[in-house]
PDB file of N, CA and C in Angstrom:
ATOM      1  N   UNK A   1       0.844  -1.169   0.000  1.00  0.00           N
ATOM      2  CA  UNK A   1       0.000   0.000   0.000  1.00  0.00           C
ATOM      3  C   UNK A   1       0.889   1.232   0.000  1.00  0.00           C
ATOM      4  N   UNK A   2       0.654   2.181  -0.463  1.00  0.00           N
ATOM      5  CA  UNK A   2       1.100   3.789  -0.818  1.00  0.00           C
ATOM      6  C   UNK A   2       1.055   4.027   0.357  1.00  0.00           C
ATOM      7  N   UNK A   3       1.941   5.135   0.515  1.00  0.00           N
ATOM      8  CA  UNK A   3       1.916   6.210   1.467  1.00  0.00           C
ATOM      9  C   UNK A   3       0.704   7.207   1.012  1.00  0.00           C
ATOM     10  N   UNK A   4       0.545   8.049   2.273  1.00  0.00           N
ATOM     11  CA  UNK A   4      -0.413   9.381   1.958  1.00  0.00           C
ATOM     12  C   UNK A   4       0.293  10.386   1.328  1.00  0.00           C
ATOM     13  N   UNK A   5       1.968  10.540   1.356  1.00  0.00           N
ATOM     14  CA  UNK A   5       2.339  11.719   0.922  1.00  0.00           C
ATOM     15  C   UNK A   5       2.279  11.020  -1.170  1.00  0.00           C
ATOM     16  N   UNK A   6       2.474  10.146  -1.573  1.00  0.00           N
ATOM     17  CA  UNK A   6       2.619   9.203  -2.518  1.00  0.00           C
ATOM     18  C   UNK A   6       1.485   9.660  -3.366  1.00  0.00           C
ATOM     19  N   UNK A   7      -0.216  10.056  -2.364  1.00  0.00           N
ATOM     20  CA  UNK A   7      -1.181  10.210  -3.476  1.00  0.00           C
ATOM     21  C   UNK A   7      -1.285  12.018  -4.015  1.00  0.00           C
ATOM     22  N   UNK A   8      -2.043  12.058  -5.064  1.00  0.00           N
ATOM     23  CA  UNK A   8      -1.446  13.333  -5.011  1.00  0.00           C
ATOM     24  C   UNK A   8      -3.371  13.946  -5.020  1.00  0.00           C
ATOM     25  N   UNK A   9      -3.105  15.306  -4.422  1.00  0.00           N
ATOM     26  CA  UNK A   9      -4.713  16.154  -4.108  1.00  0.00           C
ATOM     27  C   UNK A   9      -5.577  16.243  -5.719  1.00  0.00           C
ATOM     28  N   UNK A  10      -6.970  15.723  -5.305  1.00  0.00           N
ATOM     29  CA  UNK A  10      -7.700  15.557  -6.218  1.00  0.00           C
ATOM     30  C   UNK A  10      -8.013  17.078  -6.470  1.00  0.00           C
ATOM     31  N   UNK A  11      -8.486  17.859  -7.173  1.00  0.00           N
ATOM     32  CA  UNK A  11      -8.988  19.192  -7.362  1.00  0.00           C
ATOM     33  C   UNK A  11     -10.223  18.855  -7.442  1.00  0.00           C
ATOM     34  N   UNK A  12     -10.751  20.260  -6.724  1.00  0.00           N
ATOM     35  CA  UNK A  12     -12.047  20.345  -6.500  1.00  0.00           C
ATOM     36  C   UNK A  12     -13.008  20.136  -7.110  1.00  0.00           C
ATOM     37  N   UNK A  13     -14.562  19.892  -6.794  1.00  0.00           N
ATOM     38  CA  UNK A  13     -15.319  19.357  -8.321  1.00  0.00           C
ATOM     39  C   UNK A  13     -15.600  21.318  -9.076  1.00  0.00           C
ATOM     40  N   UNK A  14     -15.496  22.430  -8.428  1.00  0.00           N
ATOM     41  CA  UNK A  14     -15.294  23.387  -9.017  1.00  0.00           C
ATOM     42  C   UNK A  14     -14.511  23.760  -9.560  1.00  0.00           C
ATOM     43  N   UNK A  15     -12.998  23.350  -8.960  1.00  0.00           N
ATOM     44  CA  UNK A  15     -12.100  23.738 -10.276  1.00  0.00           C
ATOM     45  C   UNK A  15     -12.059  22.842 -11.497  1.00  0.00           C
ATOM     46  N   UNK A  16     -12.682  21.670 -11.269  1.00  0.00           N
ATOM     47  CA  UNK A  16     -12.837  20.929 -12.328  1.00  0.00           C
ATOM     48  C   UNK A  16     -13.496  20.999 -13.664  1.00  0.00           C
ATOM     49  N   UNK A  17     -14.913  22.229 -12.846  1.00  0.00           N
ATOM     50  CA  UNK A  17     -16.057  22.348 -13.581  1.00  0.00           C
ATOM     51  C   UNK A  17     -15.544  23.499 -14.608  1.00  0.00           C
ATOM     52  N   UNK A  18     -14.647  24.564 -14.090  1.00  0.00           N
ATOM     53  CA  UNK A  18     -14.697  25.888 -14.587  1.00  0.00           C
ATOM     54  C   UNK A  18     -13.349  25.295 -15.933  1.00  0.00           C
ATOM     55  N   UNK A  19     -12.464  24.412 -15.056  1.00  0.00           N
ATOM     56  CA  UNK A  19     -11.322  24.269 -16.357  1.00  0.00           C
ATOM     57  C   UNK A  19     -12.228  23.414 -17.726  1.00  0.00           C
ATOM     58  N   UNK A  20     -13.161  22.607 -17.845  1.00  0.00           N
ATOM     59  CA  UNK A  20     -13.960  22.100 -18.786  1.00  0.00           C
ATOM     60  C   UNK A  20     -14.716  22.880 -19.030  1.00  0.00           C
ATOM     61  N   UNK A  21     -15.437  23.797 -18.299  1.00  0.00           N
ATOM     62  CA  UNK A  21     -16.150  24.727 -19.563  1.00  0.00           C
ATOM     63  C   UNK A  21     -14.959  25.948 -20.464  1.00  0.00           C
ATOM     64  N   UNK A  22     -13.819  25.825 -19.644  1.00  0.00           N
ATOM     65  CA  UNK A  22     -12.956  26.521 -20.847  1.00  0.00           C
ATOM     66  C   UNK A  22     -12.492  25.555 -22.204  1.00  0.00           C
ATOM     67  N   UNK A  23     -13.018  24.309 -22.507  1.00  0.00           N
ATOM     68  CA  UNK A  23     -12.702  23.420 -23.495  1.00  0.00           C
ATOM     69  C   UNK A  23     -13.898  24.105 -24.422  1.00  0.00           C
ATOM     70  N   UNK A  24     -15.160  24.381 -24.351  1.00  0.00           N
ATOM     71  CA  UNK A  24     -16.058  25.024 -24.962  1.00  0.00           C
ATOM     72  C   UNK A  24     -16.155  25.618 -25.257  1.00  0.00           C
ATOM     73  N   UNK A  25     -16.234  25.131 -26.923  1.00  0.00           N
ATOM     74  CA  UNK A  25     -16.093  26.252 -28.195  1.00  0.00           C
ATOM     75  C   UNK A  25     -18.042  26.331 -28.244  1.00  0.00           C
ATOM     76  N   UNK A  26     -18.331  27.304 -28.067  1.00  0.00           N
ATOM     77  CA  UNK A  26     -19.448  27.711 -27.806  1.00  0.00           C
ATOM     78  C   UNK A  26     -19.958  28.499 -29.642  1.00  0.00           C
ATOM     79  N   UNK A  27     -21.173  27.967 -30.277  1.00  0.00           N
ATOM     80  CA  UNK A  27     -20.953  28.595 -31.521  1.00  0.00           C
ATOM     81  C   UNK A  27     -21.951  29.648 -31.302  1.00  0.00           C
ATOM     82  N   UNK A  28     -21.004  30.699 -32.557  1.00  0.00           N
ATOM     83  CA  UNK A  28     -21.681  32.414 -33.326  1.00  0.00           C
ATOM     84  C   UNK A  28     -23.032  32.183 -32.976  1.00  0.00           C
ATOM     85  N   UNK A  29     -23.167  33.458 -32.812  1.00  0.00           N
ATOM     86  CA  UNK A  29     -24.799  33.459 -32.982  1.00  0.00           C
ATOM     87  C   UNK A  29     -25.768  33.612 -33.992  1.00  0.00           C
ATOM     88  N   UNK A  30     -24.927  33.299 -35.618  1.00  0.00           N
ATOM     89  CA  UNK A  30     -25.654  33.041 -36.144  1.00  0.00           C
ATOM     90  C   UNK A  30     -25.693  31.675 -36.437  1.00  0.00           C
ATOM     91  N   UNK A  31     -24.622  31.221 -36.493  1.00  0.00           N
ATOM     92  CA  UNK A  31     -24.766  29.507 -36.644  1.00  0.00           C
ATOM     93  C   UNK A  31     -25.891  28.988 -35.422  1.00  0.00           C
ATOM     94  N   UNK A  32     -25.658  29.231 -34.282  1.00  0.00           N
ATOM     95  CA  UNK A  32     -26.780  28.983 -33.557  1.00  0.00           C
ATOM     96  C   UNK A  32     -28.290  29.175 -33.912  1.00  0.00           C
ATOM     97  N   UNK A  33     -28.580  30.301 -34.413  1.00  0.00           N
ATOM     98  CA  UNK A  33     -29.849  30.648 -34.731  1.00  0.00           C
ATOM     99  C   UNK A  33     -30.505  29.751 -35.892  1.00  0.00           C
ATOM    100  N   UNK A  34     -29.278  29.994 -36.954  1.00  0.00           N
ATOM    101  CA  UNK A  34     -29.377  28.775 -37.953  1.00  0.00           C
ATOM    102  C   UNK A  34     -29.584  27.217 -37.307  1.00  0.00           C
ATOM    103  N   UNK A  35     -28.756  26.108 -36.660  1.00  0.00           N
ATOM    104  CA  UNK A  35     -29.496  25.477 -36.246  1.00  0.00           C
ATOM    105  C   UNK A  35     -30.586  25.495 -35.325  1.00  0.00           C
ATOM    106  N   UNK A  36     -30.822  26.107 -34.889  1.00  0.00           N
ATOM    107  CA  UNK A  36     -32.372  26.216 -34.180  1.00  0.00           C
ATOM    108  C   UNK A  36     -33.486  26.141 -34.909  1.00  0.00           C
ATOM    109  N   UNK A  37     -33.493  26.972 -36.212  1.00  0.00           N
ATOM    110  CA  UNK A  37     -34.587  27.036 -37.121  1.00  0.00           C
ATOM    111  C   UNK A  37     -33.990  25.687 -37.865  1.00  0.00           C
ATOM    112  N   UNK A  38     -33.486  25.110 -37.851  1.00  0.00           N
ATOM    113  CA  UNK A  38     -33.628  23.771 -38.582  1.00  0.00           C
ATOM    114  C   UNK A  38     -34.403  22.657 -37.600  1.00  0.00           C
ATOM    115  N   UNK A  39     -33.641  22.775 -36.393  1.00  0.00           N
ATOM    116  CA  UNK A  39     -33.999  21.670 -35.506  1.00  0.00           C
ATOM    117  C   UNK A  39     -35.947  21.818 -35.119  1.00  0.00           C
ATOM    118  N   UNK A  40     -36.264  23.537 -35.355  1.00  0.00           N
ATOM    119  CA  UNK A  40     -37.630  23.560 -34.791  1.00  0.00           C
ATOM    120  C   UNK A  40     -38.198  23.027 -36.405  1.00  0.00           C
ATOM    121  N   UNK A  41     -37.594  23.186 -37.714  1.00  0.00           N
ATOM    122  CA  UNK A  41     -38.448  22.874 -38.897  1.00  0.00           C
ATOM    123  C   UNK A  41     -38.871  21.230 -38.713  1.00  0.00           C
ATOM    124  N   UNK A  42     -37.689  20.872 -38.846  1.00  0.00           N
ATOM    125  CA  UNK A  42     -37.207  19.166 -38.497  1.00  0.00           C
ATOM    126  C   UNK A  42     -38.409  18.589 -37.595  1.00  0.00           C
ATOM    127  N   UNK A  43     -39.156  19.301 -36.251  1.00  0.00           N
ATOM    128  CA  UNK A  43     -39.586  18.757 -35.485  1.00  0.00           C
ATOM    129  C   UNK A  43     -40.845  19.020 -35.696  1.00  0.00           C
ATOM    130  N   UNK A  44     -41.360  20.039 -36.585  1.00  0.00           N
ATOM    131  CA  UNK A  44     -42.714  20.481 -36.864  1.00  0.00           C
ATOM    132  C   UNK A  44     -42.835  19.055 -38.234  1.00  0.00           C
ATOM    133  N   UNK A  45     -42.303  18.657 -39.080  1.00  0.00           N
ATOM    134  CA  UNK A  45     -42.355  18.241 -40.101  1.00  0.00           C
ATOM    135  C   UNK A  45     -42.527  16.695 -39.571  1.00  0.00           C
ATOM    136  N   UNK A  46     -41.411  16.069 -38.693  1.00  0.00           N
ATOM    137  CA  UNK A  46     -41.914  14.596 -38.163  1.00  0.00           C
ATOM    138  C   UNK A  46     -42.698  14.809 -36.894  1.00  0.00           C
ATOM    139  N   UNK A  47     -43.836  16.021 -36.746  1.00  0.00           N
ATOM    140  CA  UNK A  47     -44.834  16.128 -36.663  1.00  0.00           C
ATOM    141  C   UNK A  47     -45.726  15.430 -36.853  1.00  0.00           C
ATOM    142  N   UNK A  48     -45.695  16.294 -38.274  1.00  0.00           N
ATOM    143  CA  UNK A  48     -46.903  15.959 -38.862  1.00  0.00           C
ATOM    144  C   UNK A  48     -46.825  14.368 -39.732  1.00  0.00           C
ATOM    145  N   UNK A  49     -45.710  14.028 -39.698  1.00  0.00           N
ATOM    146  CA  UNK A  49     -45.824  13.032 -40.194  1.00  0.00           C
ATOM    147  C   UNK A  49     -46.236  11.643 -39.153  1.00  0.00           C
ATOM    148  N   UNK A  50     -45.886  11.659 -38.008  1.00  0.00           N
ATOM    149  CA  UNK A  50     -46.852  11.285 -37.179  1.00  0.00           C
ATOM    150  C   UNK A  50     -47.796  11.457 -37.285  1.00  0.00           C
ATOM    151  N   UNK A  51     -48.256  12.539 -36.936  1.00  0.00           N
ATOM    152  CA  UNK A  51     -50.115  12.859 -37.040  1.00  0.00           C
ATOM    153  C   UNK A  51     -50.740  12.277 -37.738  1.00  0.00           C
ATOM    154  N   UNK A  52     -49.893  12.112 -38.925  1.00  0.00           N
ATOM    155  CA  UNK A  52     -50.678  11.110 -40.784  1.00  0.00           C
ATOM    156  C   UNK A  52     -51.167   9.887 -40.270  1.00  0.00           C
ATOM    157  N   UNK A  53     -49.703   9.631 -39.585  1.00  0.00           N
ATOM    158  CA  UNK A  53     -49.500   8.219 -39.560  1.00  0.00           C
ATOM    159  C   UNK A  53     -50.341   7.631 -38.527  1.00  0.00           C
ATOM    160  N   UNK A  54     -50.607   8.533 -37.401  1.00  0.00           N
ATOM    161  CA  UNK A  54     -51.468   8.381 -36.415  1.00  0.00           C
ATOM    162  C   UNK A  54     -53.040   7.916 -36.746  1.00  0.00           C
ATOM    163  N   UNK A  55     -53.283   9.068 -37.576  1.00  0.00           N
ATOM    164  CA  UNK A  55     -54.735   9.284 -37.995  1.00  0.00           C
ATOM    165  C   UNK A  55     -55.075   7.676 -39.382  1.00  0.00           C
ATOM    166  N   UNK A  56     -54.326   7.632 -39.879  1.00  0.00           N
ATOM    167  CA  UNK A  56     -54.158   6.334 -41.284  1.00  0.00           C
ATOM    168  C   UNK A  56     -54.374   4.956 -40.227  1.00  0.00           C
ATOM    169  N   UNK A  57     -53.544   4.788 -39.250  1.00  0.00           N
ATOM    170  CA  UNK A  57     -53.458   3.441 -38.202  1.00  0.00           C
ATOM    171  C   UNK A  57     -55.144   3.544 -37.418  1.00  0.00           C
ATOM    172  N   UNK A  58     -55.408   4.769 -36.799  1.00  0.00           N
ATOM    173  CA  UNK A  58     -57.000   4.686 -36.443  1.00  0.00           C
ATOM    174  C   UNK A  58     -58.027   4.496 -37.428  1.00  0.00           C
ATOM    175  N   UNK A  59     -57.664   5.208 -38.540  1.00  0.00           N
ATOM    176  CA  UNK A  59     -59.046   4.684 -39.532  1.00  0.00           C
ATOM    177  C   UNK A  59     -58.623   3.625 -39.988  1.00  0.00           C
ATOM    178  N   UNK A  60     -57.864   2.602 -40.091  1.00  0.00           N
ATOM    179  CA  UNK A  60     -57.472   1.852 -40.485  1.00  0.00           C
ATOM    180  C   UNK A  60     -57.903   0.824 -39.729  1.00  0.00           C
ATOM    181  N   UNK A  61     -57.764   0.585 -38.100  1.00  0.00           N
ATOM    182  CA  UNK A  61     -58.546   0.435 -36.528  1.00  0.00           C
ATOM    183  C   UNK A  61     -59.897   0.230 -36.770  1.00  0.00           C
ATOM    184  N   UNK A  62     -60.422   1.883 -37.164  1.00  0.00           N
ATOM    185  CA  UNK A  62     -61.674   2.024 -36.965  1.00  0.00           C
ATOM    186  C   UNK A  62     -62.418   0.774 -38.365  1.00  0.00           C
ATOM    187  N   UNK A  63     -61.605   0.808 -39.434  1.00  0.00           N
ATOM    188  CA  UNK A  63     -62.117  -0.433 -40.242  1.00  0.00           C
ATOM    189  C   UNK A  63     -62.734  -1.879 -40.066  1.00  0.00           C
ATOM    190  N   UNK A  64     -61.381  -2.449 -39.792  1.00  0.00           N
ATOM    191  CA  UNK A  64     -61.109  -3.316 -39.462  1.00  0.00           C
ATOM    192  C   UNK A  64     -62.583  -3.484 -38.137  1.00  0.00           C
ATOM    193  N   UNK A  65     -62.645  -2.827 -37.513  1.00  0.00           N
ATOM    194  CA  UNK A  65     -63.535  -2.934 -36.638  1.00  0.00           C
ATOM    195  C   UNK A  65     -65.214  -3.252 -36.866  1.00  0.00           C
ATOM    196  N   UNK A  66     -65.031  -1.875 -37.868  1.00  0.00           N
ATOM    197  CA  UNK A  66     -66.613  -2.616 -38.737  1.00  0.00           C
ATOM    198  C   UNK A  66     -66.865  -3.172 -39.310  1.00  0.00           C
ATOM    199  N   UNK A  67     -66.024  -4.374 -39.925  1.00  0.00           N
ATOM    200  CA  UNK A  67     -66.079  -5.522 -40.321  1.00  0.00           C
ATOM    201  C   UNK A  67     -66.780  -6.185 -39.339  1.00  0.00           C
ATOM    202  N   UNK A  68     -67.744  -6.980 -39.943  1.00  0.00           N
ATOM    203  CA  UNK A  68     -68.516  -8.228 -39.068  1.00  0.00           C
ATOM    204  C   UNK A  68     -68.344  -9.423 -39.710  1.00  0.00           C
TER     205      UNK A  68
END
């Protein structure tokens, strides 16, 4: 087993935190803005393509159902 002088001082979980957010390349604000309006288009669009798909599987349900 090691000695205590042998291990060496862990740094704090704050200095830990502040030296990793200096690794962060943080992007422009227009590249940001730009993906944002993609990511909100992206999410309106497989939307609605759910919704289709939603509504096609219930009437599709609702068919099948009135079959006797």
């Amino acid at each position: 087993m090691g000695d205590a002088s042998e291990k060496q001082a862990k740094p704090s979980f704050w200095q830990g935190l502040k030296s990793e957010f200096k690794k962060i390349t943080w992007p422009d604000r227009k590249s940001a803005i730009k993906q944002s309006v993609v990511v909100t288009i992206i999410s309106i669009v497989l939307g609605l393509i759910i919704a289709v798909l939603d509504y096609l599987v219930k009437y599709g349900v609702d068919f099948l159902m009135s079959i006797k």
